[in-house]
C-alpha atoms as a PDB file:
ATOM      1  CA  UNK A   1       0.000   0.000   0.000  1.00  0.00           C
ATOM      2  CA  UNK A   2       1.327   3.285  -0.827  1.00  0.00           C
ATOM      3  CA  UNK A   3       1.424   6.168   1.674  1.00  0.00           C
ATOM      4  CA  UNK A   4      -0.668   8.507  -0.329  1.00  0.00           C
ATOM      5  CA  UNK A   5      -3.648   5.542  -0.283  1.00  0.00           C
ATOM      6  CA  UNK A   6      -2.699   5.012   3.405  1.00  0.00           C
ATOM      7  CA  UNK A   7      -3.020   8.308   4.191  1.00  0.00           C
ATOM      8  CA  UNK A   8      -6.477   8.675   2.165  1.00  0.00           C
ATOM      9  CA  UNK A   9      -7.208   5.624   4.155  1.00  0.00           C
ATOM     10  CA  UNK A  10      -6.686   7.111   7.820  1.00  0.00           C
ATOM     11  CA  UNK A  11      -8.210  10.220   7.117  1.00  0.00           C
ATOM     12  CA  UNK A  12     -11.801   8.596   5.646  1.00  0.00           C
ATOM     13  CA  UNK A  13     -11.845   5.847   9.239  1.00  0.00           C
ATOM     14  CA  UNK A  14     -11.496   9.490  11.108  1.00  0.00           C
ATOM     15  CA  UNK A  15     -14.324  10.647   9.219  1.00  0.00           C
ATOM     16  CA  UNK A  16     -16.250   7.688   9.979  1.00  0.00           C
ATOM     17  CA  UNK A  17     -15.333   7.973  13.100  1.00  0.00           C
ATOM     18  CA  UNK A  18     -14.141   4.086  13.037  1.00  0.00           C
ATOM     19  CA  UNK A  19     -11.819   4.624  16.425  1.00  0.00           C
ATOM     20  CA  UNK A  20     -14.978   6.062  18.016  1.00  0.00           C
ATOM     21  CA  UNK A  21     -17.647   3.319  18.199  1.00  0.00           C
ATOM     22  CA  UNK A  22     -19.963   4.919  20.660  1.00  0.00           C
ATOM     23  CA  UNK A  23     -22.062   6.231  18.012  1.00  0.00           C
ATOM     24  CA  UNK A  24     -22.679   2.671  16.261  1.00  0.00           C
ATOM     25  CA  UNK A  25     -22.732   1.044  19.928  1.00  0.00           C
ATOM     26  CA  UNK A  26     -25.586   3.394  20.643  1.00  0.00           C
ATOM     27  CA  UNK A  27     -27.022   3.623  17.249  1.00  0.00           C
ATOM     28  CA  UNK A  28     -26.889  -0.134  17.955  1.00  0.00           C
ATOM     29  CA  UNK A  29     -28.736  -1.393  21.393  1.00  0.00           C
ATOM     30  CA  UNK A  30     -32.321   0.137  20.527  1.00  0.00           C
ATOM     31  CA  UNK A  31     -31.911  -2.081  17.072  1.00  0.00           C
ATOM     32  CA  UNK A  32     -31.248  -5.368  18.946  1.00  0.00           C
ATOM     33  CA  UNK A  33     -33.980  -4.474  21.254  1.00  0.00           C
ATOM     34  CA  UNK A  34     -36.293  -4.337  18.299  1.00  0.00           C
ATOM     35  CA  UNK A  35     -34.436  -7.458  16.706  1.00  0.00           C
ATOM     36  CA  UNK A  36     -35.088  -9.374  19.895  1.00  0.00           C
ATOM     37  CA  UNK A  37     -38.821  -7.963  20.724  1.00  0.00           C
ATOM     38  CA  UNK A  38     -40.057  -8.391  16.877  1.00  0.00           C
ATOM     39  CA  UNK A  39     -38.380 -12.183  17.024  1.00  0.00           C
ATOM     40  CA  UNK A  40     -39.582 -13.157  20.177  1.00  0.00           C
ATOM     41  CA  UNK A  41     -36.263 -13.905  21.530  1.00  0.00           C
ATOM     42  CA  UNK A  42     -35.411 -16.111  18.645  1.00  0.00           C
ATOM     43  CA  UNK A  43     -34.586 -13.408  15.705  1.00  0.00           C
ATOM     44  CA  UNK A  44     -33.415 -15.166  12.258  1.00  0.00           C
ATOM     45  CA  UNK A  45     -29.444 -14.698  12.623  1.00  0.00           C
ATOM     46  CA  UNK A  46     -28.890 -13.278   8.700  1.00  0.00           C
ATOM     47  CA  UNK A  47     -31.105 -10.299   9.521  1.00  0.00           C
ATOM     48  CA  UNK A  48     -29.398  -9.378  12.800  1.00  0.00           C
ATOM     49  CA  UNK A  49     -26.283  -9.564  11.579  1.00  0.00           C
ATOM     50  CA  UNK A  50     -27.517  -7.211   8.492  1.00  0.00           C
ATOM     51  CA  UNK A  51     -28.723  -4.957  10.819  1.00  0.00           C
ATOM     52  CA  UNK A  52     -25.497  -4.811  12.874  1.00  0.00           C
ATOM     53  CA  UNK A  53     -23.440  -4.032   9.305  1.00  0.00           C
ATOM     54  CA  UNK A  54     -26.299  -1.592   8.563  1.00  0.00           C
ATOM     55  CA  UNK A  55     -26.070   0.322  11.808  1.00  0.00           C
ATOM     56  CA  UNK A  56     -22.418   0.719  11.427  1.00  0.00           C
ATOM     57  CA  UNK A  57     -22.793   1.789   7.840  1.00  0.00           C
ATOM     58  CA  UNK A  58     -25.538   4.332   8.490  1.00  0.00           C
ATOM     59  CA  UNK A  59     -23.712   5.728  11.644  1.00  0.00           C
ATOM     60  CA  UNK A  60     -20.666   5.979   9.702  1.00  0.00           C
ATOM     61  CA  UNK A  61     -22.392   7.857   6.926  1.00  0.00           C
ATOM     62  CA  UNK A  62     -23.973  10.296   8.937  1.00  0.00           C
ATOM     63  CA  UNK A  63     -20.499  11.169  10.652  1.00  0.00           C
ATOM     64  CA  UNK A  64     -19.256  11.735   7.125  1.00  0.00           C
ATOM     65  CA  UNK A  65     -22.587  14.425   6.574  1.00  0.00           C
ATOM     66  CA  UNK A  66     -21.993  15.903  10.297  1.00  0.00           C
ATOM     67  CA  UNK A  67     -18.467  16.810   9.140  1.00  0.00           C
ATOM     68  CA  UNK A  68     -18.912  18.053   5.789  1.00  0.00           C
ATOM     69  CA  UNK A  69     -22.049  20.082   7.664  1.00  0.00           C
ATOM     70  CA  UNK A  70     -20.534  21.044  10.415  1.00  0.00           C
ATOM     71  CA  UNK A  71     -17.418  22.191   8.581  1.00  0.00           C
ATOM     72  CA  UNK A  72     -17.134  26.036   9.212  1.00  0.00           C
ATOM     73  CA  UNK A  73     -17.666  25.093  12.931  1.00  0.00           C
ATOM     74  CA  UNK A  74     -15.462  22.749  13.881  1.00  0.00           C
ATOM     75  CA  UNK A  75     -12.335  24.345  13.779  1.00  0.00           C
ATOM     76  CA  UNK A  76     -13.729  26.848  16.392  1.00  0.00           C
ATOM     77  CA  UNK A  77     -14.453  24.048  18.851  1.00  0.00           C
ATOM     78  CA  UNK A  78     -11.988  22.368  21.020  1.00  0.00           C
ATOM     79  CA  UNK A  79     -13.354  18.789  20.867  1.00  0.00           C
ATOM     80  CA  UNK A  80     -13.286  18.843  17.119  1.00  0.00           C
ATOM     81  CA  UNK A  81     -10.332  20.976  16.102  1.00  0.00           C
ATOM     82  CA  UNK A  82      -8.599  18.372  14.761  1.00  0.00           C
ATOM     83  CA  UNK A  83     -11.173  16.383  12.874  1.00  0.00           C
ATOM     84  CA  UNK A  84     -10.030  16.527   8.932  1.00  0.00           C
ATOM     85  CA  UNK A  85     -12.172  19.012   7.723  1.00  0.00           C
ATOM     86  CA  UNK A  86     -11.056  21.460  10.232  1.00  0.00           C
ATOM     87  CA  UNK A  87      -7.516  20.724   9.420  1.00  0.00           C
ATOM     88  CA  UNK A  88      -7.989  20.403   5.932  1.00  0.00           C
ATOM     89  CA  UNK A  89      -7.307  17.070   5.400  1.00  0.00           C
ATOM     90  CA  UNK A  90     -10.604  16.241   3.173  1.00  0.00           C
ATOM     91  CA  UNK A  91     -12.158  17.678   0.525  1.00  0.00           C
ATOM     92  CA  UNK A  92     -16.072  18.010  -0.148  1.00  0.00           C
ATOM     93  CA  UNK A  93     -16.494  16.197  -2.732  1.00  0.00           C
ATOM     94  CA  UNK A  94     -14.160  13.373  -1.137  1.00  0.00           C
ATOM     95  CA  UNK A  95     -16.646  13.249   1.984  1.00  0.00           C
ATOM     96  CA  UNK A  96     -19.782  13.262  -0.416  1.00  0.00           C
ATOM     97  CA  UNK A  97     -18.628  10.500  -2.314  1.00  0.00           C
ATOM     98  CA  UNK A  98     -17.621   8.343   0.579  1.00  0.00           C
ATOM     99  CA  UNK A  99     -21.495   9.162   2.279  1.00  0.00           C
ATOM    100  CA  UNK A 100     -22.630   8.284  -0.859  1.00  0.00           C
ATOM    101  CA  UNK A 101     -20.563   5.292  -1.085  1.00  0.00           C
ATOM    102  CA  UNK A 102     -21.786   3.959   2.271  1.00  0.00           C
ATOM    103  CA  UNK A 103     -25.179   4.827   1.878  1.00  0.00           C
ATOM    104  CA  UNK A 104     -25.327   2.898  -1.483  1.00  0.00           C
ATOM    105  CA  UNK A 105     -23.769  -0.053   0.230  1.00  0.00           C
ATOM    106  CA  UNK A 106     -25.951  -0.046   3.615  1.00  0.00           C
ATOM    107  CA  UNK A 107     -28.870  -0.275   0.874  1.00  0.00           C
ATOM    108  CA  UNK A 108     -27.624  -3.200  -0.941  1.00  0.00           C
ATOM    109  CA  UNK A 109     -27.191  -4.672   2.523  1.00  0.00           C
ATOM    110  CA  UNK A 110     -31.362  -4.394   2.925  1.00  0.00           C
ATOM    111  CA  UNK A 111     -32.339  -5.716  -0.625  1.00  0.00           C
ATOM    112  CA  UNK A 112     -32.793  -9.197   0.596  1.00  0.00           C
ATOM    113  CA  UNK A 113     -35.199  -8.219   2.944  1.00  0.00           C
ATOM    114  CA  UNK A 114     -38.934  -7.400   2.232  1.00  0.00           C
ATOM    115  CA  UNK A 115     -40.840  -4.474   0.888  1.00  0.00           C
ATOM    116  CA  UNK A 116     -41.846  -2.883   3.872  1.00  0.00           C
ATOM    117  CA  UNK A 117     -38.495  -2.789   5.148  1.00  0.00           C
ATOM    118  CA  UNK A 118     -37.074  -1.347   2.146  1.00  0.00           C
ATOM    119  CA  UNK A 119     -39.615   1.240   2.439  1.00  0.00           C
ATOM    120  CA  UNK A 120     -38.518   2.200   5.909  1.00  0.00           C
ATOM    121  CA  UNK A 121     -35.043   2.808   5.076  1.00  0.00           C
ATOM    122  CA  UNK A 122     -35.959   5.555   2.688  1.00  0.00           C
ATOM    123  CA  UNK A 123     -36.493   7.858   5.952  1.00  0.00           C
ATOM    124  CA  UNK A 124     -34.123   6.154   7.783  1.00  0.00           C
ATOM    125  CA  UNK A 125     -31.376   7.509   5.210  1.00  0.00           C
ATOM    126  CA  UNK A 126     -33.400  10.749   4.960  1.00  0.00           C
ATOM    127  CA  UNK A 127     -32.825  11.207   8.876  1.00  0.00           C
ATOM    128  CA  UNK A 128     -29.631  10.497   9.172  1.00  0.00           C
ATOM    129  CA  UNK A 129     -28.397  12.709   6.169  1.00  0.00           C
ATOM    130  CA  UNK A 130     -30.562  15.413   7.614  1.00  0.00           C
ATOM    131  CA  UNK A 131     -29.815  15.684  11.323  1.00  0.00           C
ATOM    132  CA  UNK A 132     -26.613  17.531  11.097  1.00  0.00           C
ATOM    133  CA  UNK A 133     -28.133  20.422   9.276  1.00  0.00           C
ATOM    134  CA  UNK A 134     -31.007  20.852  12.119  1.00  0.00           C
ATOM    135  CA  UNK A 135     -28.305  22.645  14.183  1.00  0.00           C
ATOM    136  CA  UNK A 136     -29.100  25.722  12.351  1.00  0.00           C
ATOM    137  CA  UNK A 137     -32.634  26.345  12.949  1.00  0.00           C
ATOM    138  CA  UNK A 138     -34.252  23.307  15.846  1.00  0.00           C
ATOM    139  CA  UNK A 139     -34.222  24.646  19.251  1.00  0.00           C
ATOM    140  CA  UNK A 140     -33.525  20.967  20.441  1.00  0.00           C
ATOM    141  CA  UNK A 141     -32.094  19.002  17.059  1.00  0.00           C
ATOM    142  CA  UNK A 142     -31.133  16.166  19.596  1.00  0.00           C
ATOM    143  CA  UNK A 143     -34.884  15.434  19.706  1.00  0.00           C
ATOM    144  CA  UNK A 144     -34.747  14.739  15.500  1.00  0.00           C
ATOM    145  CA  UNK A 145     -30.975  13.206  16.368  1.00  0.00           C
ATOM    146  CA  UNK A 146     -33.403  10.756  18.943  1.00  0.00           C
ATOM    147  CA  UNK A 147     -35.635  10.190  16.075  1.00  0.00           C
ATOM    148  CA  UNK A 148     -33.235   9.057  13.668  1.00  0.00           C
ATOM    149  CA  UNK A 149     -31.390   6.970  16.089  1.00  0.00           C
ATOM    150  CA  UNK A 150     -34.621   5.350  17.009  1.00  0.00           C
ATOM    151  CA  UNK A 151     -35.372   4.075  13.240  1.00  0.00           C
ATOM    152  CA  UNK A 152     -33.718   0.849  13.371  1.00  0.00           C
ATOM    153  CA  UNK A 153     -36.825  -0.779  15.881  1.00  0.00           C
ATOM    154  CA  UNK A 154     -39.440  -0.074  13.213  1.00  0.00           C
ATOM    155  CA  UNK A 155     -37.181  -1.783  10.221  1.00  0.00           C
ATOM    156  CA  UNK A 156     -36.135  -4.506  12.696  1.00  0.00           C
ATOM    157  CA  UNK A 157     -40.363  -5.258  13.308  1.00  0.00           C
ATOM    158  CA  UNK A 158     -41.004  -5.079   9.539  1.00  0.00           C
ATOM    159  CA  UNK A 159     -37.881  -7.183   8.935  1.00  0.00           C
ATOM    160  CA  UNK A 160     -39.151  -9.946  11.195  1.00  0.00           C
ATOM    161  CA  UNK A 161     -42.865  -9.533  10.902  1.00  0.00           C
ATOM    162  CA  UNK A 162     -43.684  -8.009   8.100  1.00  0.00           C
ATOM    163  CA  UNK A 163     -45.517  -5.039  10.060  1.00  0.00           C
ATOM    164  CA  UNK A 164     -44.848  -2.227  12.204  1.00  0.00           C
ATOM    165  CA  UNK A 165     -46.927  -2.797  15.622  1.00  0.00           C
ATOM    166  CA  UNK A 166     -47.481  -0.058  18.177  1.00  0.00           C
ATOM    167  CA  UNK A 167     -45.454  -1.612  20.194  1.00  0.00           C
ATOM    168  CA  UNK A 168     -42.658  -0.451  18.025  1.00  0.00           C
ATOM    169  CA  UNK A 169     -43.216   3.163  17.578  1.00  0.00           C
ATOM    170  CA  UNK A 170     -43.756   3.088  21.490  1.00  0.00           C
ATOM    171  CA  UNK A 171     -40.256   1.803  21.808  1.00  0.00           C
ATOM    172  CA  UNK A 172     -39.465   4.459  19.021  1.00  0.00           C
ATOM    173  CA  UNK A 173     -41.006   7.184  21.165  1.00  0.00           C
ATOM    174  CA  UNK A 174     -39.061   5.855  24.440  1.00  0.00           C
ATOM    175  CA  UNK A 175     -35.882   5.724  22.612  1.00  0.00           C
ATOM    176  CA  UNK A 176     -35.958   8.983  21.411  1.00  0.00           C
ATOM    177  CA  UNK A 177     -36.071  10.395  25.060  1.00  0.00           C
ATOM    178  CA  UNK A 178     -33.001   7.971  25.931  1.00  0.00           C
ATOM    179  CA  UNK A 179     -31.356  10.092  22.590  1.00  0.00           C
ATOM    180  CA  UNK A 180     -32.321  13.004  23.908  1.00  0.00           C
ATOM    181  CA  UNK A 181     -31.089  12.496  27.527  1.00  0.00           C
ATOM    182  CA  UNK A 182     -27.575  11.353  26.324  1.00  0.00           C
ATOM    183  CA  UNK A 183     -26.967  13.757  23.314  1.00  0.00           C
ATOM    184  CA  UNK A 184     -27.988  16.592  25.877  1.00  0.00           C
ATOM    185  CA  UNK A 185     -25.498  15.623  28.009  1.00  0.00           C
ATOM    186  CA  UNK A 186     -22.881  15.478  24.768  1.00  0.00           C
ATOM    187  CA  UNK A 187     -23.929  18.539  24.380  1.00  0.00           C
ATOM    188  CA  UNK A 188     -22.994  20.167  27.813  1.00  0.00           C
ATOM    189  CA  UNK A 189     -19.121  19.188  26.988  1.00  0.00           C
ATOM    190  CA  UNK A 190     -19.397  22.124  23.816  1.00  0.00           C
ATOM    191  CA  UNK A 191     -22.257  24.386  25.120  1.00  0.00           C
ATOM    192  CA  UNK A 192     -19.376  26.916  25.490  1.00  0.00           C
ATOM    193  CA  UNK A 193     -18.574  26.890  21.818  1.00  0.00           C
ATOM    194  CA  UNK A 194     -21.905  26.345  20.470  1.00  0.00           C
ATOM    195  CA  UNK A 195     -22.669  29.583  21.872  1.00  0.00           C
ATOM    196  CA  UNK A 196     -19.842  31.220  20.050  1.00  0.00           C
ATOM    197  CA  UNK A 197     -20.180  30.128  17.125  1.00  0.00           C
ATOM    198  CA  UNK A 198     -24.011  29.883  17.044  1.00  0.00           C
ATOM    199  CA  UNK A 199     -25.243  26.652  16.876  1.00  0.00           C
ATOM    200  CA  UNK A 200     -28.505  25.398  18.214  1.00  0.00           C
ATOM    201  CA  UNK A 201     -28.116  22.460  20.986  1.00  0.00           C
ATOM    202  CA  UNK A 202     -30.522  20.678  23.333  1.00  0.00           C
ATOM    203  CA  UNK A 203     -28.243  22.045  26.158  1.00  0.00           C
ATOM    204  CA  UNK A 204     -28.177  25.931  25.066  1.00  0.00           C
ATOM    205  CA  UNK A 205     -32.226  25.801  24.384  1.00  0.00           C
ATOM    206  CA  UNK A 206     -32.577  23.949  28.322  1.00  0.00           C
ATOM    207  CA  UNK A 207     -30.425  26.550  29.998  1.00  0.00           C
ATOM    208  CA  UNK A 208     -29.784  26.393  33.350  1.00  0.00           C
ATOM    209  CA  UNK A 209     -32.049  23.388  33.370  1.00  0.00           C
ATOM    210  CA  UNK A 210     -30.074  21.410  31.295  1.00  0.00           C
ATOM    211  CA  UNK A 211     -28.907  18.600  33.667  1.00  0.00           C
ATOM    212  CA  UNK A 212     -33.121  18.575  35.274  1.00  0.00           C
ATOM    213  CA  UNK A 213     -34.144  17.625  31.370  1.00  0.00           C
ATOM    214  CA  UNK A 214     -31.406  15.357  31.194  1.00  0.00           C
ATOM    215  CA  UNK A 215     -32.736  13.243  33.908  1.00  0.00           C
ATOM    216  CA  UNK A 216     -36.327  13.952  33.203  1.00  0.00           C
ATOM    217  CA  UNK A 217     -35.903  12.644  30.172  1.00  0.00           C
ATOM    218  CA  UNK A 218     -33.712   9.202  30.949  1.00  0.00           C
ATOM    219  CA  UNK A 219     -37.006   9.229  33.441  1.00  0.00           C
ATOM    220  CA  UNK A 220     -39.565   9.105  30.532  1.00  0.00           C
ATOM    221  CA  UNK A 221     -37.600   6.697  28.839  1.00  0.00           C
ATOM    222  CA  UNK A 222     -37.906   4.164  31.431  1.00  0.00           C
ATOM    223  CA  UNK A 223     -41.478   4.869  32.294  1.00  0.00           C
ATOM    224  CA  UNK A 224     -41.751   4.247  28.668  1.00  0.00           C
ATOM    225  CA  UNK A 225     -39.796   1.278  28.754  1.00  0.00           C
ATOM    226  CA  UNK A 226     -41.704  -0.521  31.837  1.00  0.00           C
ATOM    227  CA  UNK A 227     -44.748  -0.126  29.627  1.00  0.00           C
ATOM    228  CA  UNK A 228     -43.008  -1.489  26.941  1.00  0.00           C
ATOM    229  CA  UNK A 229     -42.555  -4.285  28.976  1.00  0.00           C
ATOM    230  CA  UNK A 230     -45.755  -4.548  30.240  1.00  0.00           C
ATOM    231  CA  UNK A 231     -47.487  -4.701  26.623  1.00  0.00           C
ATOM    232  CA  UNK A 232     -44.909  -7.210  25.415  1.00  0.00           C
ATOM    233  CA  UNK A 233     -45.676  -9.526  28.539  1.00  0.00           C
ATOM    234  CA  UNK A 234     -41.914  -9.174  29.565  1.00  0.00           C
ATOM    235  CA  UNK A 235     -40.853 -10.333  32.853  1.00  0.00           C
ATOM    236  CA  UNK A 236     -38.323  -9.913  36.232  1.00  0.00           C
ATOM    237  CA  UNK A 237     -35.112 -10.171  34.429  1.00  0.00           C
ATOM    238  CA  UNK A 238     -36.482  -7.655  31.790  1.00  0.00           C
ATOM    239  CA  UNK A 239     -37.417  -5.644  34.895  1.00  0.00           C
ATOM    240  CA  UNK A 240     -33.912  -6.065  36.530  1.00  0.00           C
ATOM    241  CA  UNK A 241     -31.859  -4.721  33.360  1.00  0.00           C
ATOM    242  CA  UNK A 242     -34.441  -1.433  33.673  1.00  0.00           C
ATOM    243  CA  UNK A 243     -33.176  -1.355  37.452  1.00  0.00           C
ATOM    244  CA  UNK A 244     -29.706  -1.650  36.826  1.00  0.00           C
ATOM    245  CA  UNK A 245     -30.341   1.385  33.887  1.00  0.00           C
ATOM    246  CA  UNK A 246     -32.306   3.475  36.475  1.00  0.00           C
ATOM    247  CA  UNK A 247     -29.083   2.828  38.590  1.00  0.00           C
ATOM    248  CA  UNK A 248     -26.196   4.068  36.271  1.00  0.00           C
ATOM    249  CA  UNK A 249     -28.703   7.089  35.210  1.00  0.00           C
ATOM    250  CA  UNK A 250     -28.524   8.431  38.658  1.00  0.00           C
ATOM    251  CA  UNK A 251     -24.806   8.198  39.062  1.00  0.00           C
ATOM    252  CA  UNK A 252     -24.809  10.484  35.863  1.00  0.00           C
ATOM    253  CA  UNK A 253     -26.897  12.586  37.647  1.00  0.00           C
ATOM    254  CA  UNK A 254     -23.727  13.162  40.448  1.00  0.00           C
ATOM    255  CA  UNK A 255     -21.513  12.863  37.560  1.00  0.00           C
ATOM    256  CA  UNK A 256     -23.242  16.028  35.202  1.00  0.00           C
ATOM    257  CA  UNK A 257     -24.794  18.266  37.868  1.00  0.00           C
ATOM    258  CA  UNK A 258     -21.619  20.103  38.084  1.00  0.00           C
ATOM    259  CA  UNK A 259     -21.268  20.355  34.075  1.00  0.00           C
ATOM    260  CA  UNK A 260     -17.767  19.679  34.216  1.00  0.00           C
ATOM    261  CA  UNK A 261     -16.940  18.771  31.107  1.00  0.00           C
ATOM    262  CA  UNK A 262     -14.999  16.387  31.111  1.00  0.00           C
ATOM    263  CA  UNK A 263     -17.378  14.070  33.553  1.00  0.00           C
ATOM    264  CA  UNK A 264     -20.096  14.868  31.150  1.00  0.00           C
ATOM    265  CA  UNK A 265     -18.580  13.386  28.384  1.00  0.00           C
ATOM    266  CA  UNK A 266     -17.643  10.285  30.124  1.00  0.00           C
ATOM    267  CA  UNK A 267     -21.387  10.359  31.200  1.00  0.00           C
ATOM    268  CA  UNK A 268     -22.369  10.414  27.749  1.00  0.00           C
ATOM    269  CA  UNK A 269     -19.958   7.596  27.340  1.00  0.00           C
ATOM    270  CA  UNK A 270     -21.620   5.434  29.983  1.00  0.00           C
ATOM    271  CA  UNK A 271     -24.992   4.905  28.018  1.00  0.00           C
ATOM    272  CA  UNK A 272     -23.575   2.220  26.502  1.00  0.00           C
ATOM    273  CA  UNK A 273     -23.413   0.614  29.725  1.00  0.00           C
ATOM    274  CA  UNK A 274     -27.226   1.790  29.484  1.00  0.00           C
ATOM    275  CA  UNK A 275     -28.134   0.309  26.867  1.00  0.00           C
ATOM    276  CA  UNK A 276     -26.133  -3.149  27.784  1.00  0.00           C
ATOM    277  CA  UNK A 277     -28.304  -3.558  30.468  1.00  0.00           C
ATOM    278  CA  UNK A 278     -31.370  -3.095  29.227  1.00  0.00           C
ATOM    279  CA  UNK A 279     -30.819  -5.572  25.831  1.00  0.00           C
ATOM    280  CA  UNK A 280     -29.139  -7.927  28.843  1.00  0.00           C
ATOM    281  CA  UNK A 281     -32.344  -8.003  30.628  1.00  0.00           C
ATOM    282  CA  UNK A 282     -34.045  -8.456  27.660  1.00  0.00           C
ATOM    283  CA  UNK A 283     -32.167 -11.681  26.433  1.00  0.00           C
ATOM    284  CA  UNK A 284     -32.112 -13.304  29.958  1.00  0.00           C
ATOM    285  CA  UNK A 285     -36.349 -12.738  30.172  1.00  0.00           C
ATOM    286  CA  UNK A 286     -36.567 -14.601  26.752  1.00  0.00           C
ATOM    287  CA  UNK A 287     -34.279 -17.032  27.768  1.00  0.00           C
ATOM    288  CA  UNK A 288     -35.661 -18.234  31.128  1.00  0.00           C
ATOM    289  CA  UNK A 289     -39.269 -18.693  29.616  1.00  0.00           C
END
């Protein structure tokens, strides 16, 4: 390999943020809670692991379309300085291509599966491509980021079913306030910036209430997800992964009421624990029936 190629190389993984996989990880859990709800424990192996090649795809994408959006900004922000747009390492058309590239492959990916399911990915790509421009004019573009991130449960129901249930747009409703919670906290770590440079966050728009909606909203999501569980006919162990969840949302709580940023970040980073526990829960329920 030469090192012009290598270097291309390098610089598209940082764009796809391939050394960061808390994106895909969280982008991720809410699918396999879909995958294992819509299958009743038992989902057909193929589609779940299309889905897991499809999440990382689509989350990969839509870092590519946050850069090349966000690319006027993020050389003004300390987190993202050095992301290869700001240093100009990339070039536009370079990032459009590789989005494209992904995109084009993450639908070839869901061919195989039925209609319905092709349908849904049509605003599942729509989402993702769009989220990164809501920054300019949503008060809380987290809340469309929770929407987006949500997506997979519907496609995982139609995958396995062939329909959409409510259950799944009530887990697509809970999920978005899990989103919401953990993006606002993201969001704490560059509230500083943002307002600088004059960006609209979930954390800006909540003010000096900011860490209150955090938890209010990790609280809806779990209210949410107990009646979830409830409609599904889910039992104890499902009930025991919410626990431990409720659990590592309150230390966040001590973690982000002092908005260091630093601790809110690694709070952000600690939903995947979140999300763990809950498709842990999950599992061990279906598998002790």
């Amino acid at each position: 390999m030469n090192a012009h190629l290598a270097d291309r190389l390098t610089v598209y993984s940082q764009l796809m943020r391939i050394d960061k996989p808390i994106g895909t990880l969280l982008l991720l859990w809410p699918t396999l809670w879909g995958l294992w709800l819509a299958g009743n424990g038992h989902p057909d192996m193929m589609v779940v692991a299309i889905f897991i090649a499809g999440t990382f795809l689509m989350r990969s994408a839509g870092c590519v379309i946050n850069d090349y959006a966000d690319r006027d900004f993020d050389g003004k922000v300390e987190r993202t300085k050095a992301r290869p747009f700001a240093r100009g390492a990339v070039s536009k058309k370079e990032a459009l291509l590789l989005a494209a590239g992904l995109s084009l492959v993450a639908l070839l990916l869901v061919l195989p599966l039925n209609p319905l399911t092709l349908l849904l990915s049509v605003p599942a790509v729509f989402l993702a491509g769009s989220y990164p421009f809501t920054k300019r004019f949503l008060p809380i573009p987290q809340a469309y980021l929770g929407i987006a991130f949500s997506f997979g449960i519907p496609m995982a129901f139609a995958a396995l079913t062939g329909s959409v249930p409510a259950l799944a747009w009530l887990m697509l409703l809970a999920n978005t306030f899990w989103t919401l919670a953990y993006d606002t906290e993201y969001a704490i770590t560059d509230k500083p910036d943002d307002l600088k440079i004059g960006i609209k966050t979930s954390a800006i728009t909540f003010g000096d209430y900011d860490v209150a909606a955090v938890m209010i909203c990790h609280g809806v999501f779990l209210a949410l997800m107990v009646l979830v569980g409830h409609e599904a006919g889910l039992g104890a162990a499902y009930y025991a992964g919410l626990g431990v969840s409720a659990l590592l949302m309150v230390q966040q709580y001590f973690a982000i009421r002092g908005r260091d940023r630093q601790r809110c970040f690694k709070s952000f980073l600690d939903n995947n624990r979140v999300g763990a526990a809950v498709f842990a829960g999950l599992v061990l329920d279906f598998l002790l029936r």
